[in-house]
Protein backbone atom coordinates (compact mmCIF):
# COMPACT_ATOMS: atom_id res chain seq x y z
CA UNK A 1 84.71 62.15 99.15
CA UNK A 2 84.17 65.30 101.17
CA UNK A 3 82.24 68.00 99.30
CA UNK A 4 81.52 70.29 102.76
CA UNK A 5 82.23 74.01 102.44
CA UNK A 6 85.65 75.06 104.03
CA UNK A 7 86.39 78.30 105.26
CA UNK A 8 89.80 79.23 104.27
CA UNK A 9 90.86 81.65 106.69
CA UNK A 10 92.88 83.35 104.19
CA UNK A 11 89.93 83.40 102.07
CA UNK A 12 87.62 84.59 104.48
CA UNK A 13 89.95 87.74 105.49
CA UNK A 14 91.08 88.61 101.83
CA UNK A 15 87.03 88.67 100.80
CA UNK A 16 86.50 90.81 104.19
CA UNK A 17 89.40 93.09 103.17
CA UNK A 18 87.95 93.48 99.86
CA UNK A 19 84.49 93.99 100.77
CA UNK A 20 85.98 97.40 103.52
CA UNK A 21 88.16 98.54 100.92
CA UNK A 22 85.47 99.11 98.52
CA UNK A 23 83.20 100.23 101.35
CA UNK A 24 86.35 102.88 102.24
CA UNK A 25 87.14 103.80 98.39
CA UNK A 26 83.12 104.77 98.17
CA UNK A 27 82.69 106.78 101.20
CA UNK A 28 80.06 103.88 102.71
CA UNK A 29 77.58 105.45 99.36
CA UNK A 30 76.50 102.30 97.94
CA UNK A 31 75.49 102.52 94.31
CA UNK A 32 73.82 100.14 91.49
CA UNK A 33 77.32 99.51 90.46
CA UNK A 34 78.19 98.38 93.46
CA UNK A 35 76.88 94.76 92.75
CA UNK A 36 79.17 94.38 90.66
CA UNK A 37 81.49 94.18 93.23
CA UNK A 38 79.57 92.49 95.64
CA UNK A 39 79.57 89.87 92.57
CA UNK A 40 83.02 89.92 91.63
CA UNK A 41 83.93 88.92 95.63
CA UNK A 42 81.72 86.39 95.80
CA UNK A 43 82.66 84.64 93.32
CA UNK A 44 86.08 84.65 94.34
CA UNK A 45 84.68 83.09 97.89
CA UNK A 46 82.33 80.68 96.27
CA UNK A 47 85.01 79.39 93.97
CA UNK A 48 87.66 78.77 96.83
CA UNK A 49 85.66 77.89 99.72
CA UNK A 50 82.45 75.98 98.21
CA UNK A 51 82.30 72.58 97.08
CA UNK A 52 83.43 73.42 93.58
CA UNK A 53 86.46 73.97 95.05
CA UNK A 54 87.24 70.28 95.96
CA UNK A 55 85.68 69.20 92.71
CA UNK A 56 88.31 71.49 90.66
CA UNK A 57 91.24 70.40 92.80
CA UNK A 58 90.36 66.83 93.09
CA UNK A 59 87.98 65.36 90.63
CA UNK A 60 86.80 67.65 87.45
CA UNK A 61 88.93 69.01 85.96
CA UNK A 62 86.21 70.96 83.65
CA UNK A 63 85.67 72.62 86.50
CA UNK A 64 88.81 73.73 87.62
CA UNK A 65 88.82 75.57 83.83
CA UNK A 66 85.68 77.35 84.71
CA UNK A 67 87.56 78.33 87.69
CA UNK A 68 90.42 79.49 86.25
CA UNK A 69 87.99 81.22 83.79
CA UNK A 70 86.13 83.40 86.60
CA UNK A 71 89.76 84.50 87.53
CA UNK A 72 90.95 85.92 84.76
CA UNK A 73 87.72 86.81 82.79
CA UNK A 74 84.96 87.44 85.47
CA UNK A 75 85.82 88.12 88.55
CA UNK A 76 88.41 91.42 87.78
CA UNK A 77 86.48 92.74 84.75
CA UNK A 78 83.31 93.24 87.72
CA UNK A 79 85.69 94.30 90.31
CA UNK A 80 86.97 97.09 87.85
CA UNK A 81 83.70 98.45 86.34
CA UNK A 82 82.20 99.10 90.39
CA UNK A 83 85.54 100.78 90.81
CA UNK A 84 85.65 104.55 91.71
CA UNK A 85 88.05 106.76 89.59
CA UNK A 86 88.89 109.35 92.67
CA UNK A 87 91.09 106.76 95.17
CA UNK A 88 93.16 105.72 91.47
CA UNK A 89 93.68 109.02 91.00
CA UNK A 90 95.32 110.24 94.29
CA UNK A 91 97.34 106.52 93.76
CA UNK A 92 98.49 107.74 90.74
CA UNK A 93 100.00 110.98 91.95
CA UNK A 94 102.47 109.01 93.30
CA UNK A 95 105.77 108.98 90.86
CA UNK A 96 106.37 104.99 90.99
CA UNK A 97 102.76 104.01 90.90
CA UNK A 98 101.94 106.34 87.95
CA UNK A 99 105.12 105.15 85.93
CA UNK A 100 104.14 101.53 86.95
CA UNK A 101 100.36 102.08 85.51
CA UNK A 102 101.57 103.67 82.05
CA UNK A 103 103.86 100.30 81.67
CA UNK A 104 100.88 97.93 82.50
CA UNK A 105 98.55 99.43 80.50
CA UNK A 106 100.53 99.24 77.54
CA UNK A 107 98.14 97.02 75.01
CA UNK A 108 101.32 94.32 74.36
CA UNK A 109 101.87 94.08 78.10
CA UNK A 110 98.50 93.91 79.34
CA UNK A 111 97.24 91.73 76.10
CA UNK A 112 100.62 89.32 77.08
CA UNK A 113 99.40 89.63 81.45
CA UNK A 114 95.91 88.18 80.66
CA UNK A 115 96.46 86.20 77.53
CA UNK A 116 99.64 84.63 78.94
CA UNK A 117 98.29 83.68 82.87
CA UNK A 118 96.33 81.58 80.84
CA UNK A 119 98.67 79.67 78.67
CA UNK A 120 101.33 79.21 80.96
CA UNK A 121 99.01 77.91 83.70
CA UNK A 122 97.68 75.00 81.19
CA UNK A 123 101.32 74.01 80.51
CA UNK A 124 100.44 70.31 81.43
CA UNK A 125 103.44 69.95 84.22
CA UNK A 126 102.56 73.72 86.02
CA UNK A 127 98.84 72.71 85.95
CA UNK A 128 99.36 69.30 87.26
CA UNK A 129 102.24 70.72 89.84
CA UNK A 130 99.98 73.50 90.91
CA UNK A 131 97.64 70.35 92.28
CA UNK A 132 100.14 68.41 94.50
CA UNK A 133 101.77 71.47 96.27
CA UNK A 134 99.68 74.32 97.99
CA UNK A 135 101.86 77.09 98.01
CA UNK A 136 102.22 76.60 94.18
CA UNK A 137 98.26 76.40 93.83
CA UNK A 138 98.17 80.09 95.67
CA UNK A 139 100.33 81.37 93.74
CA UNK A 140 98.29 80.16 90.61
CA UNK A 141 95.18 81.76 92.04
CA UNK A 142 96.90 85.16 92.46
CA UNK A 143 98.47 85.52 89.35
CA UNK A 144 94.98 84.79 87.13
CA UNK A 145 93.26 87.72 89.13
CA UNK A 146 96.48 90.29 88.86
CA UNK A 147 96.88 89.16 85.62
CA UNK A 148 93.06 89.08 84.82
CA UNK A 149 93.05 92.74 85.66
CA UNK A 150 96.25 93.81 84.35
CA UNK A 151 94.56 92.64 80.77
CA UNK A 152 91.29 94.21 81.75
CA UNK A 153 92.26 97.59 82.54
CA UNK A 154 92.77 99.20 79.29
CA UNK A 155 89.17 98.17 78.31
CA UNK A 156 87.14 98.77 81.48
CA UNK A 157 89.97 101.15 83.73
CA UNK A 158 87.91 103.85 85.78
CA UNK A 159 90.67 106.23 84.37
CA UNK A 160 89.38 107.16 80.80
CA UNK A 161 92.67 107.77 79.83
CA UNK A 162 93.99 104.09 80.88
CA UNK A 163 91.40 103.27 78.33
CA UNK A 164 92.46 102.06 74.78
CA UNK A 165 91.39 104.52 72.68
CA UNK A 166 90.21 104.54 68.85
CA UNK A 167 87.73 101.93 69.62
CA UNK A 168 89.36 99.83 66.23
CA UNK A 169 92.24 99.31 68.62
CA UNK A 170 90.84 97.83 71.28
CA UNK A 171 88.63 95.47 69.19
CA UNK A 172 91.63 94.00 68.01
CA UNK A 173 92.87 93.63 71.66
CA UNK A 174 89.91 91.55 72.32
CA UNK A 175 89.64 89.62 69.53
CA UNK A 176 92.97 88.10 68.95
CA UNK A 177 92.47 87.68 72.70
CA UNK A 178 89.18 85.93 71.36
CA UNK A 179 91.78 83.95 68.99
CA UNK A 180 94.10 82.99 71.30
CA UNK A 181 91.48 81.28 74.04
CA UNK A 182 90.05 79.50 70.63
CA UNK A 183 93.23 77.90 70.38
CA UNK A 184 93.90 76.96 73.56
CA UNK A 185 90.99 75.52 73.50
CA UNK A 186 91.01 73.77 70.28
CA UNK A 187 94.00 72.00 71.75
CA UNK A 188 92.96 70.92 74.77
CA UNK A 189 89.46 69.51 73.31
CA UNK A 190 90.94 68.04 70.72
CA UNK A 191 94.34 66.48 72.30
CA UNK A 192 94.82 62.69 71.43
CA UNK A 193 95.90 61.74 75.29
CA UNK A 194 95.21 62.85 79.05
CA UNK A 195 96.94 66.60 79.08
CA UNK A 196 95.57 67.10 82.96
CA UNK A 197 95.47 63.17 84.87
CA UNK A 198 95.74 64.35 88.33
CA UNK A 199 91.80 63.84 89.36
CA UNK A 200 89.97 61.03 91.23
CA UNK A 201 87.58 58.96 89.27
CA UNK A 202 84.62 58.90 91.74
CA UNK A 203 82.44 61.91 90.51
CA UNK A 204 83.12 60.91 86.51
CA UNK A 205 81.85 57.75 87.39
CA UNK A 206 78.56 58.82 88.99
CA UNK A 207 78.30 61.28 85.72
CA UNK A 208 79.26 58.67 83.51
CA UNK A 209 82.05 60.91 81.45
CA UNK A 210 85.87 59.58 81.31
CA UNK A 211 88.45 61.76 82.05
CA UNK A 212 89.36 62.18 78.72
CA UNK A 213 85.64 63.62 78.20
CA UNK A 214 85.92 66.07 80.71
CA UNK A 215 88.84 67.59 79.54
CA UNK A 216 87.35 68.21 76.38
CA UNK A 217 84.31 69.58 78.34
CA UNK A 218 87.24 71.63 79.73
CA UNK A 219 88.44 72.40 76.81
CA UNK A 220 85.13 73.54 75.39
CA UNK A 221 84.78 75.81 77.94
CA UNK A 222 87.73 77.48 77.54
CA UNK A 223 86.82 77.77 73.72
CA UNK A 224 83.01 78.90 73.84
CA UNK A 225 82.23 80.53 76.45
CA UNK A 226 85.38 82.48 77.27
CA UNK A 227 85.59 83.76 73.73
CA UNK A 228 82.03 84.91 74.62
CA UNK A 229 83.23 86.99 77.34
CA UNK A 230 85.66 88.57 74.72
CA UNK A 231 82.70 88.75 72.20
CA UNK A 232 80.09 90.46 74.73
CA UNK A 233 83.31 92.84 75.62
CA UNK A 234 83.50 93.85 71.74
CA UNK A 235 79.84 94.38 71.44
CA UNK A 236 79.84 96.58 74.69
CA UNK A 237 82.67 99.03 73.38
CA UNK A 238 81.01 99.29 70.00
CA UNK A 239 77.81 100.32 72.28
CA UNK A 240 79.18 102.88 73.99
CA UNK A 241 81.53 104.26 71.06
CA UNK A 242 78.17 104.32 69.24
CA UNK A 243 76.54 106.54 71.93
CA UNK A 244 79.68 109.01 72.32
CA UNK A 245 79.04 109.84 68.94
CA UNK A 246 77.62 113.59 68.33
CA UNK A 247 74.00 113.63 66.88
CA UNK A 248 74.02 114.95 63.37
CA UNK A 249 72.59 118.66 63.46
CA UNK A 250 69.52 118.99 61.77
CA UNK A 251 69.11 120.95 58.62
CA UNK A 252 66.77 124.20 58.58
């Protein structure tokens, strides 16, 4: 059982790449929303290169779901509220990248991008296919951030008018998004057999858990906390739709 940290060199040079693009798309002027970013890259490296990383792949899978819920929750909803507007805006003059953005910020297509990553990466024979063969497992990876941020950028887009706008709207975008990761949940906690068997036994059995309790830790996590993330989303645009709104003028 080998639990070392291992630099991916793929890792490594997509963090770097990250790390000078945001230096480059903020002129080098680093500001308190910066962390986020700093935050939002890390835990990309920390997830692939730590230890967790062999305990997702290999023996837990509880916390290959936390994993998979860092990609598509966490890690792009940081990376886009440290994001600049002006470098998306000169993008966007482009023709082909403009028409592209309009399409994926479309509620249904962006809702279906984030909502869907996640479903059709738990079908039992992807999930358990995405273990055995590398290239597969890559592709996994990519397609929870893209589609992590495809669903996140009509909530938290640096481009006001990506944004989903009455506020009523996009509370209904999060919360049958809310709805949906309940029920995926649900059915993973509460399946009658092993959904997910490809793990070693040796960690569960210095934690004392079977593998059928850690998928329904798995499951749970997917359920609780991710509809959190939803949740603390909801509460955040009824925050700042509450302090858009004009103070009432006072009588004389």
């Amino acid at each position: 059982m080998d639990l070392n940290w291992e630099w991916k060199p793929s890792v490594v040079v997509g963090c770097i790449a990250l790390l000078v693009f945001y230096a480059w798309a903020v002129k080098g002027r680093v500001s308190g929303r910066s962390a986020a970013w700093f935050a939002g890259v890390s835990l990309i490296f920390i997830a692939l290169c730590s230890p967790l990383d062999t305990l997702a792949d290999s023996y837990l899978f509880s916390v290959h779901m936390a994993k998979h819920i860092a990609f598509v929750l966490v890690v792009p909803a940081l990376l886009l509220m440290a994001m600049p507007a002006e470098p998306l805006e000169r993008a966007l003059r482009i023709p082909v990248l403009r028409t592209l953005e309009r399409i994926l910020r479309t509620p249904a297509i962006a809702w279906a991008a984030g909502v869907g990553v996640m479903l059709f990466w738990h079908i039992p024979a992807l999930f358990n296919a995405a273990l055995s063969y590398e290239p597969l497992h890559i592709v996994e990876h990519l397609s929870l951030l893209i589609g992590g941020t495809i669903y996140w950028w009509p909530i938290l887009s640096p481009l006001p008018e990506s944004r989903i706008a009455p506020v009523p709207q996009g509370v209904a975008y999060l919360f049958t998004s809310c709805l949906a990761c309940t029920a995926m949940g649900i059915a993973i906690t509460f399946a009658p057999g092993l959904l997910y068997p490809a793990y070693l036994p040796a960690i569960r059995e210095q934690l004392g858990i079977t593998a059928q309790m850690d998928q329904q830790i798995g499951g749970l996590l997917m359920w609780v906390p991710g509809c959190l993330v939803y949740l603390t989303a909801i509460m955040a645009m009824f925050a700042r739709w509450y302090g858009e709104q004009p103070e009432p003028a006072m009588e004389t």
